[in-house]
Protein backbone atom coordinates (compact mmCIF):
# COMPACT_ATOMS: atom_id res chain seq x y z
CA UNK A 1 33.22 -73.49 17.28
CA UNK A 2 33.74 -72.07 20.98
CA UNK A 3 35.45 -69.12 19.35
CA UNK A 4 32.54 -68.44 16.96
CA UNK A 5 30.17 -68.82 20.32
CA UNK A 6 32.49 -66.58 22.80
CA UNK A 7 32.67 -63.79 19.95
CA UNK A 8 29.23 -63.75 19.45
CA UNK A 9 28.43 -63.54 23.03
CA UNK A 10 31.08 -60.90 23.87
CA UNK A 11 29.66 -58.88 21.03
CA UNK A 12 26.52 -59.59 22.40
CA UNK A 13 27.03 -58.39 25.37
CA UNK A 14 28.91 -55.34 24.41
CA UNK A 15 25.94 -54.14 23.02
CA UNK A 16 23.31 -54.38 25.45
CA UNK A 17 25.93 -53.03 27.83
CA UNK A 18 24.62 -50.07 29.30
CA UNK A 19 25.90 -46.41 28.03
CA UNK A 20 27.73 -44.44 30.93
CA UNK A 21 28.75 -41.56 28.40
CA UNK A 22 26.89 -38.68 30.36
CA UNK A 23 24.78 -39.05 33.40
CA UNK A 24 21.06 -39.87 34.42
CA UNK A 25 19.99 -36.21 34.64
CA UNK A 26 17.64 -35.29 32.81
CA UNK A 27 19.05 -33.05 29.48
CA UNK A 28 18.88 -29.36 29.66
CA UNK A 29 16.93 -28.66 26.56
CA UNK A 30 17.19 -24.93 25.06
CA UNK A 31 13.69 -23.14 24.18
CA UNK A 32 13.62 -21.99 20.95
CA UNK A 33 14.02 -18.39 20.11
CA UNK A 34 10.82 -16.68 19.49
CA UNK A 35 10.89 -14.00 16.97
CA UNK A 36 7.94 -11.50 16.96
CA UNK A 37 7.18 -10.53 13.77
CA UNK A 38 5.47 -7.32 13.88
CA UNK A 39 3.50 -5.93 10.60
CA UNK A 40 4.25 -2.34 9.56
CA UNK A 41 2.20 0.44 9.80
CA UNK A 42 1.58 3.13 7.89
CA UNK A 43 -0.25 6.27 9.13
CA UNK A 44 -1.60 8.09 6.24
CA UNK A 45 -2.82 10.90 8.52
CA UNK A 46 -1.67 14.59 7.40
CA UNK A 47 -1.13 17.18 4.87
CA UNK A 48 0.21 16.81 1.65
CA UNK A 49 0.62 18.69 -1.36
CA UNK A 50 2.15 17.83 -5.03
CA UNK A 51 2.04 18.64 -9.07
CA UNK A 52 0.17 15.71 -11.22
CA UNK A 53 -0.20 15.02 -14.98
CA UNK A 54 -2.43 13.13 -16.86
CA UNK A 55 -5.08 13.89 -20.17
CA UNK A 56 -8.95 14.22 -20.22
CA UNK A 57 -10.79 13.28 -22.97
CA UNK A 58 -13.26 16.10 -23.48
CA UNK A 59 -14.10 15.25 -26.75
CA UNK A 60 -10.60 14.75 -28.51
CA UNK A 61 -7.48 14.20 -25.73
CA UNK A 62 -6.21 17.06 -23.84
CA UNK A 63 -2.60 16.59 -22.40
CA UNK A 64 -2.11 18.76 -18.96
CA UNK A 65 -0.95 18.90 -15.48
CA UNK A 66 -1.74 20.70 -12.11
CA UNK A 67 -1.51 21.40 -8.85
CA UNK A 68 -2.89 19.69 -5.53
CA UNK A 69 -3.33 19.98 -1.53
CA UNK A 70 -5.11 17.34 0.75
CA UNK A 71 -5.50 16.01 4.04
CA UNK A 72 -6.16 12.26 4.68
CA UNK A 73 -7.25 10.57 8.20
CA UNK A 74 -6.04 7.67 9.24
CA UNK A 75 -9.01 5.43 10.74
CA UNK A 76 -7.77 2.32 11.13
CA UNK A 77 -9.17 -0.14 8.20
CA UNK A 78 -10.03 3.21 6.53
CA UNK A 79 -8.63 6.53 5.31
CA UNK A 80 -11.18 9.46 4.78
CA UNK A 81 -9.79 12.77 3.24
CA UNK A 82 -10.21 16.02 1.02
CA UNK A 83 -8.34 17.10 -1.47
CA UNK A 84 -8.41 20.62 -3.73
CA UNK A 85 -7.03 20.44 -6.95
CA UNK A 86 -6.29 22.68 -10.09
CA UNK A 87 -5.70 21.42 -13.71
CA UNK A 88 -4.21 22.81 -16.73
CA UNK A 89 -5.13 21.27 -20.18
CA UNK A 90 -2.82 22.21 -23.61
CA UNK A 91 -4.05 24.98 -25.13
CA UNK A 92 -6.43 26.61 -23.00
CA UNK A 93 -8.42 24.09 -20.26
CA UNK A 94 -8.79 25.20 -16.65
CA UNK A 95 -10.24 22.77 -13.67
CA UNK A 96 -11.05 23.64 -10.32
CA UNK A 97 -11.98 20.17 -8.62
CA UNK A 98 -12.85 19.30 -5.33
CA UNK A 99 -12.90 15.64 -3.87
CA UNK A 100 -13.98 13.55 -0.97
CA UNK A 101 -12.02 10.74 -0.92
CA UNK A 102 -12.25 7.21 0.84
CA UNK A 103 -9.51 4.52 1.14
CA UNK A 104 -8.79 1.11 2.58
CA UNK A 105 -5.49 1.12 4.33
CA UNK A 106 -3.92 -1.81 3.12
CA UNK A 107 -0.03 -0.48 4.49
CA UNK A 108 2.14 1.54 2.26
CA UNK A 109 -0.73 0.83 -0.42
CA UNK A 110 -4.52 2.94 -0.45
CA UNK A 111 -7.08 1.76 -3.21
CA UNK A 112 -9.85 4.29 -2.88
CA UNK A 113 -12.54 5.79 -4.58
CA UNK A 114 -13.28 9.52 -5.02
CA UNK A 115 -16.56 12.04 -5.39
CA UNK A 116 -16.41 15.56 -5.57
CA UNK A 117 -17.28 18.18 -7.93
CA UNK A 118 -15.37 20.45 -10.74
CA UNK A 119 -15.96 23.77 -12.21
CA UNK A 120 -14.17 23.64 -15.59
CA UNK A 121 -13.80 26.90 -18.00
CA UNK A 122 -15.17 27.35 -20.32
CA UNK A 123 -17.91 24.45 -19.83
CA UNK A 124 -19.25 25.44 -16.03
CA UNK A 125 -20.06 23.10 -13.49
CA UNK A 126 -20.12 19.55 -13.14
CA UNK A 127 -20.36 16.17 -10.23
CA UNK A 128 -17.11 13.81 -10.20
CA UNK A 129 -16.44 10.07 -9.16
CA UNK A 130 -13.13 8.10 -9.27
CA UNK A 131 -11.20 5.81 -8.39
CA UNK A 132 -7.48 5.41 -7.60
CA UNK A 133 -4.07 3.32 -5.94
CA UNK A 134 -2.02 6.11 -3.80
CA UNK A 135 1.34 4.11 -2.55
CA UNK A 136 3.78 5.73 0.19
CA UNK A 137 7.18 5.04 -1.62
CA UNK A 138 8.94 6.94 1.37
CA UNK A 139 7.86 8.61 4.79
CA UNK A 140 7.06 11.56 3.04
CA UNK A 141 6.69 10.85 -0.84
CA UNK A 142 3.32 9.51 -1.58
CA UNK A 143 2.82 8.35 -5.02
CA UNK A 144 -0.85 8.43 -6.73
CA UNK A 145 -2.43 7.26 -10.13
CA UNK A 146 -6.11 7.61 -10.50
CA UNK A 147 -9.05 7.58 -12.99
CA UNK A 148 -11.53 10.40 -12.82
CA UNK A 149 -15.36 10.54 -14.46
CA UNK A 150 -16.91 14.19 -14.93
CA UNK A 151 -20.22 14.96 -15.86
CA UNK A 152 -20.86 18.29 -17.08
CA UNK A 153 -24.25 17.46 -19.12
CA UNK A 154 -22.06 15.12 -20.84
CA UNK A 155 -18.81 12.98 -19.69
CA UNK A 156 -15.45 13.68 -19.60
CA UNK A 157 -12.65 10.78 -19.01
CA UNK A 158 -9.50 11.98 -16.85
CA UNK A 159 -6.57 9.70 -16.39
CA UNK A 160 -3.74 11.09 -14.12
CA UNK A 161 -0.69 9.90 -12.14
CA UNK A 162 0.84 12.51 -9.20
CA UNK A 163 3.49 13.08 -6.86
CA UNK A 164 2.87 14.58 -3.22
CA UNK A 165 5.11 15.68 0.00
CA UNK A 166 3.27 14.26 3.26
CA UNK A 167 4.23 17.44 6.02
C-alpha cells in the first residue's frame, strides 16, 4: 500500500511541477502577412477600329459584314463613346450607321446600350437603338456582340458580333 501511495504522489507531483522548458518572457509572436489585393482596371479610353459580321432581317435574313471606327471614354462607373460604321448585306445592302454609345465599366466586361442613326440604300434614312456586351480579351483586342433595332418607317432586326484593335 505505501508503494501505491508514494507512486501516486510522485506522479502527482511531477505534474503540477512547474515547466522550465523556455523562459518567462513574454513570446515573440509574428504578425501575419497582409496581402493587398488590388482589383484590376481596365481603361477603355481610346481609338479603335475592326471588321464585324452579323445578318439583318429586313424582311427575309440578309447575311453581311462591315467595317468600324470608334472612340470610347473612360469615366469611371461609365464609358461614353461614338462609333461610325459601314455594313455590307449579300447581294446588294449598304449601311452607313452612326452611334452614341453608353456603357457600365464593369472591368474587362462593358454592357451598354446604343442610339444613333443609319442611312441604308436603297431604303433612306432611319433612328437606331441597341444594345450590346464589348469584352477586352487582350490590351488591345476588344471583342463585341450586339443587337441593333432600325426604324426606317418600318423595323429592321440586326444581330452582329465584331472584332476591334484598341490604338
Amino acid at each position: 500500500m505505501l508503494k501505491k501511495l508514494l507512486a501516486t504522489t510522485a506522479i502527482v507531483l511531477g505534474a503540477s511541477a512547474p515547466a522550465f522548458a523556455g523562459s518567462l518572457a513574454e513570446p515573440v509572436v509574428e504578425p501575419m502577412p497582409v496581402i493587398d489585393i488590388v482589383a484590376p482596371t481596365t481603361d477603355w479610353t481610346g481609338w479603335y477600329a475592326g471588321v464585324q459580321g452579323g445578318a439583318m432581317v429586313f424582311p427575309g435574313v440578309i447575311p453581311g459584314g462591315g467595317v468600324h471606327v470608334g472612340y470610347l471614354n473612360d469615366m469611371g462607373d461609365f464609358v461614353v463613346g461614338g462609333e461610325l460604321s459601314y455594313n455590307f448585306g449579300w447581294p446588294v445592302f449598304h449601311r452607313l450607321g452612326a452611334d452614341l454609345i453608353l456603357g457600365y465599366d464593369a472591368g474587362d466586361v462593358m454592357p451598354h446600350v446604343t442610339v444613333g442613326g443609319a442611312f441604308t440604300f436603297p431604303v433612306g434614312l432611319g433612328a437606331s437603338a441597341g444594345a450590346g456586351l464589348s469584352v477586352m480579351a487582350s490590351d488591345n483586342i476588344m471583342l463585341t456582340g450586339r443587337y441593333r433595332f432600325t426604324w426606317y418607317g418600318f423595323p429592321t432586326h440586326e444581330v452582329g458580333v465584331g472584332v476591334s484593335y484598341r490604338f
